[in-house]
N, C-alpha and C. Protein backbone atom coordinates (compact mmCIF):
# COMPACT_ATOMS: atom_id res chain seq x y z
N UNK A 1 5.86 -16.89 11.86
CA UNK A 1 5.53 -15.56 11.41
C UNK A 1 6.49 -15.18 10.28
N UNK A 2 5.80 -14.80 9.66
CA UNK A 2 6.52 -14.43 8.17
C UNK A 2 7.15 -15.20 7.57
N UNK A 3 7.11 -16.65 7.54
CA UNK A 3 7.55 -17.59 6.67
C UNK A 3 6.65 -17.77 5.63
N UNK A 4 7.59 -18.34 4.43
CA UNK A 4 6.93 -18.13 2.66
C UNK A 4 6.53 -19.52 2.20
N UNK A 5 5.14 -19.44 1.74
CA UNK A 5 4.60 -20.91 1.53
C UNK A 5 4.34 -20.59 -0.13
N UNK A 6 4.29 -21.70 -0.88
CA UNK A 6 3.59 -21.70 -1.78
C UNK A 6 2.44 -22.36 -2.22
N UNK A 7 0.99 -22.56 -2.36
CA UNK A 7 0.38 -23.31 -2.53
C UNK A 7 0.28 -24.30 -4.30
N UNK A 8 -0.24 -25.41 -3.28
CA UNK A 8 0.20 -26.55 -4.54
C UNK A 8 -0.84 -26.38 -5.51
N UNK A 9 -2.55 -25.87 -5.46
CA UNK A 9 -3.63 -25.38 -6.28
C UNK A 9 -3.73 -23.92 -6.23
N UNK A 10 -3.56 -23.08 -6.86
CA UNK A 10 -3.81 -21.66 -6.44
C UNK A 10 -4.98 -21.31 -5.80
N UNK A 11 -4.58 -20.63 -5.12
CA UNK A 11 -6.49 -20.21 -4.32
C UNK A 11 -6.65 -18.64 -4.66
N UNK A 12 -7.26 -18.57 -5.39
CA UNK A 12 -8.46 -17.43 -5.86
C UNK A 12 -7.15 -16.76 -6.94
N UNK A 13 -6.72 -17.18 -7.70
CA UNK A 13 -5.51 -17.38 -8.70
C UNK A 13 -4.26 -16.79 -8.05
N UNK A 14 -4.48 -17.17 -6.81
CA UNK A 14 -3.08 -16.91 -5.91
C UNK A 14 -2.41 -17.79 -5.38
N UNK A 15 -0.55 -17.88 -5.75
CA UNK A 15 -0.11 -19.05 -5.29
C UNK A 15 1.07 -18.58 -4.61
N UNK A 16 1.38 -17.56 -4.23
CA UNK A 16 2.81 -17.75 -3.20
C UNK A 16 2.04 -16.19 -2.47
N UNK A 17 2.25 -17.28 -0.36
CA UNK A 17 1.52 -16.45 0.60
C UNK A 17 2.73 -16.53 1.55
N UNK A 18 2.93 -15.24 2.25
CA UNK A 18 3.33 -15.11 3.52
C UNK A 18 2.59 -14.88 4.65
N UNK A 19 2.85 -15.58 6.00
CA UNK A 19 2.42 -15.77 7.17
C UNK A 19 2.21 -14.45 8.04
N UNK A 20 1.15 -13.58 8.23
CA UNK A 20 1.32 -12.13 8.83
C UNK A 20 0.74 -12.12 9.99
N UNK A 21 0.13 -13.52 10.23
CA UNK A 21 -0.28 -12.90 11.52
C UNK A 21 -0.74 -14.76 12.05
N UNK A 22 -0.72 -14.55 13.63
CA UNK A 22 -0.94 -15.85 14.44
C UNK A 22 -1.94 -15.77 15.17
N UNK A 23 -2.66 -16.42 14.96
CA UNK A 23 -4.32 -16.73 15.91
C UNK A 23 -3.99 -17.06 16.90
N UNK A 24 -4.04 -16.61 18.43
CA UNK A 24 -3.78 -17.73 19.88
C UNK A 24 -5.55 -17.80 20.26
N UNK A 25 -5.85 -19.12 20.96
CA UNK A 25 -6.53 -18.55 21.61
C UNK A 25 -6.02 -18.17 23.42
N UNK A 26 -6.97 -18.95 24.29
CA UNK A 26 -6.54 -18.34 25.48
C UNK A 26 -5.87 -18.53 26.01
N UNK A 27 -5.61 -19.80 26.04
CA UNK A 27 -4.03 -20.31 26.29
C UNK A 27 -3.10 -20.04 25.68
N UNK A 28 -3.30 -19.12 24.93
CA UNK A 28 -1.88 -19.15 24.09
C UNK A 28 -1.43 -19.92 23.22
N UNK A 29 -2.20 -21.01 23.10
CA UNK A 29 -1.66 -21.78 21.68
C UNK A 29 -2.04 -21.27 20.40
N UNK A 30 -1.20 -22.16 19.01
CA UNK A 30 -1.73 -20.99 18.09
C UNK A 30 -2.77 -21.90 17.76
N UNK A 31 -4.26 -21.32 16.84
CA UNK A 31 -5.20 -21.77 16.26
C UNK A 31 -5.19 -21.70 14.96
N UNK A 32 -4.55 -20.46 14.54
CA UNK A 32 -4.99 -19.89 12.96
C UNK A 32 -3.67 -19.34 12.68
N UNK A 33 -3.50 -19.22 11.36
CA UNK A 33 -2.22 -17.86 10.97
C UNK A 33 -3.19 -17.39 9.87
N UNK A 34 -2.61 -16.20 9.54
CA UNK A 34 -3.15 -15.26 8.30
C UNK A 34 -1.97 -15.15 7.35
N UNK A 35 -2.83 -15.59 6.07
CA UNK A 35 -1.76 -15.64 4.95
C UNK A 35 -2.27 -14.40 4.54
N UNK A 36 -1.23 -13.55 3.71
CA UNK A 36 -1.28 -12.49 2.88
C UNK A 36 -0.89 -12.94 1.43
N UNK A 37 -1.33 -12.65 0.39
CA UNK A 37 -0.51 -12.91 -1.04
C UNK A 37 0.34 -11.83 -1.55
N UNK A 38 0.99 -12.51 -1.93
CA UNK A 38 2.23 -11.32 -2.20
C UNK A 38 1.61 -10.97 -3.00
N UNK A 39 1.13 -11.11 -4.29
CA UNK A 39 0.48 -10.17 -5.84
C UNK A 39 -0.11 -9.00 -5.20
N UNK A 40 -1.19 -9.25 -4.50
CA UNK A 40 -2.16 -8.38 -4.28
C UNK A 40 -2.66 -7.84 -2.96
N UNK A 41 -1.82 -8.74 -1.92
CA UNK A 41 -1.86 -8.79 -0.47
C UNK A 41 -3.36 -8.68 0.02
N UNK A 42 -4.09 -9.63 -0.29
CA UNK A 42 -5.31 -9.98 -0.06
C UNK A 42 -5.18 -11.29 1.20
N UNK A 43 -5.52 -11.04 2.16
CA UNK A 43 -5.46 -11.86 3.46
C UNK A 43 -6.64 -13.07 3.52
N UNK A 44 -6.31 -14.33 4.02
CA UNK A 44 -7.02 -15.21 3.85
C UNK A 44 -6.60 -16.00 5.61
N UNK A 45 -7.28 -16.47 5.88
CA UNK A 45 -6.69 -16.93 7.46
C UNK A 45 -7.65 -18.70 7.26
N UNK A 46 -6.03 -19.82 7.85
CA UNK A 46 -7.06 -20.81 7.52
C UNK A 46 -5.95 -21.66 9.00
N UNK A 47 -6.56 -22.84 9.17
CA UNK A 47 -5.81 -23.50 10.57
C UNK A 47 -4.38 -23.48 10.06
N UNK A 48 -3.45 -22.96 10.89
CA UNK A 48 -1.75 -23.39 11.15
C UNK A 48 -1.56 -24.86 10.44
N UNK A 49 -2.77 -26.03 11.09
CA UNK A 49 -2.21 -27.15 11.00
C UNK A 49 -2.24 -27.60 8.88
N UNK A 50 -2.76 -26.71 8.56
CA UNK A 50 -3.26 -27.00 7.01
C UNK A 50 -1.71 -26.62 6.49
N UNK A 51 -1.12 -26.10 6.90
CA UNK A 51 0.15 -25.62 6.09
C UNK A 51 1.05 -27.30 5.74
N UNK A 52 0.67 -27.78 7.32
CA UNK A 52 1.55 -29.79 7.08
C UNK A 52 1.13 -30.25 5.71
N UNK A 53 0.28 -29.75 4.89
CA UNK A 53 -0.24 -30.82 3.82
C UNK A 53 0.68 -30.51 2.95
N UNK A 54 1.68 -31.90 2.77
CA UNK A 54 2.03 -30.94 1.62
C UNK A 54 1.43 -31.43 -0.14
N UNK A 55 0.12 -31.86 0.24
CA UNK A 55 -0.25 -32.28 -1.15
C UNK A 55 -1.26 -30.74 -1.33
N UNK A 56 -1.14 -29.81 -0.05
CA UNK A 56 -1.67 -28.52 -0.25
C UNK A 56 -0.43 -27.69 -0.52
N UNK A 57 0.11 -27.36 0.68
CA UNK A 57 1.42 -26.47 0.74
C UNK A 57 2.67 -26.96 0.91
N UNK A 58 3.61 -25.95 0.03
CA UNK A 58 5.00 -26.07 0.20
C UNK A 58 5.50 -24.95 0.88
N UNK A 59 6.43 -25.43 1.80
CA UNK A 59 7.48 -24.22 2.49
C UNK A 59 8.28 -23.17 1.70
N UNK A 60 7.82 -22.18 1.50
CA UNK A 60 9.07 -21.25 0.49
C UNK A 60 8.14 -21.52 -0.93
N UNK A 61 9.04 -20.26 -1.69
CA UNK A 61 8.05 -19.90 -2.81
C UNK A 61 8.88 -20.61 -4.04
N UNK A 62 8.10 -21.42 -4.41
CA UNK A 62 8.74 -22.42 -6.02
C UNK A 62 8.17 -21.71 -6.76
């Protein structure tokens, strides 16, 4: 939660997102997080596990 990614293609000409929110489902594991963009804070929610790519995302804002 609230850690700063930057993406490696911009998505929708947005490239540095923070983490605002965590999908569980019923068990409690997580499913999803919700990125926010800092420019415009337009929310986008995609699987937790997509953040590992890092030929998608980087940890912290370059």
């Amino acid at each position: 939660m609230l850690s700063k990614w930057t993406a490696v293609s911009p998505m929708r000409k947005q490239k540095h997102f923070i983490v605002t929110k965590l999908v569980r489902d019923d068990t409690d594991q997580i499913r999803a997080c919700e990125l926010e963009a800092v420019i415009n804070r337009e929310a986008t929610t995609i699987d937790w596990q997509e953040l590992k790519d890092e030929s998608h995302w980087t940890m912290g804002w370059k």
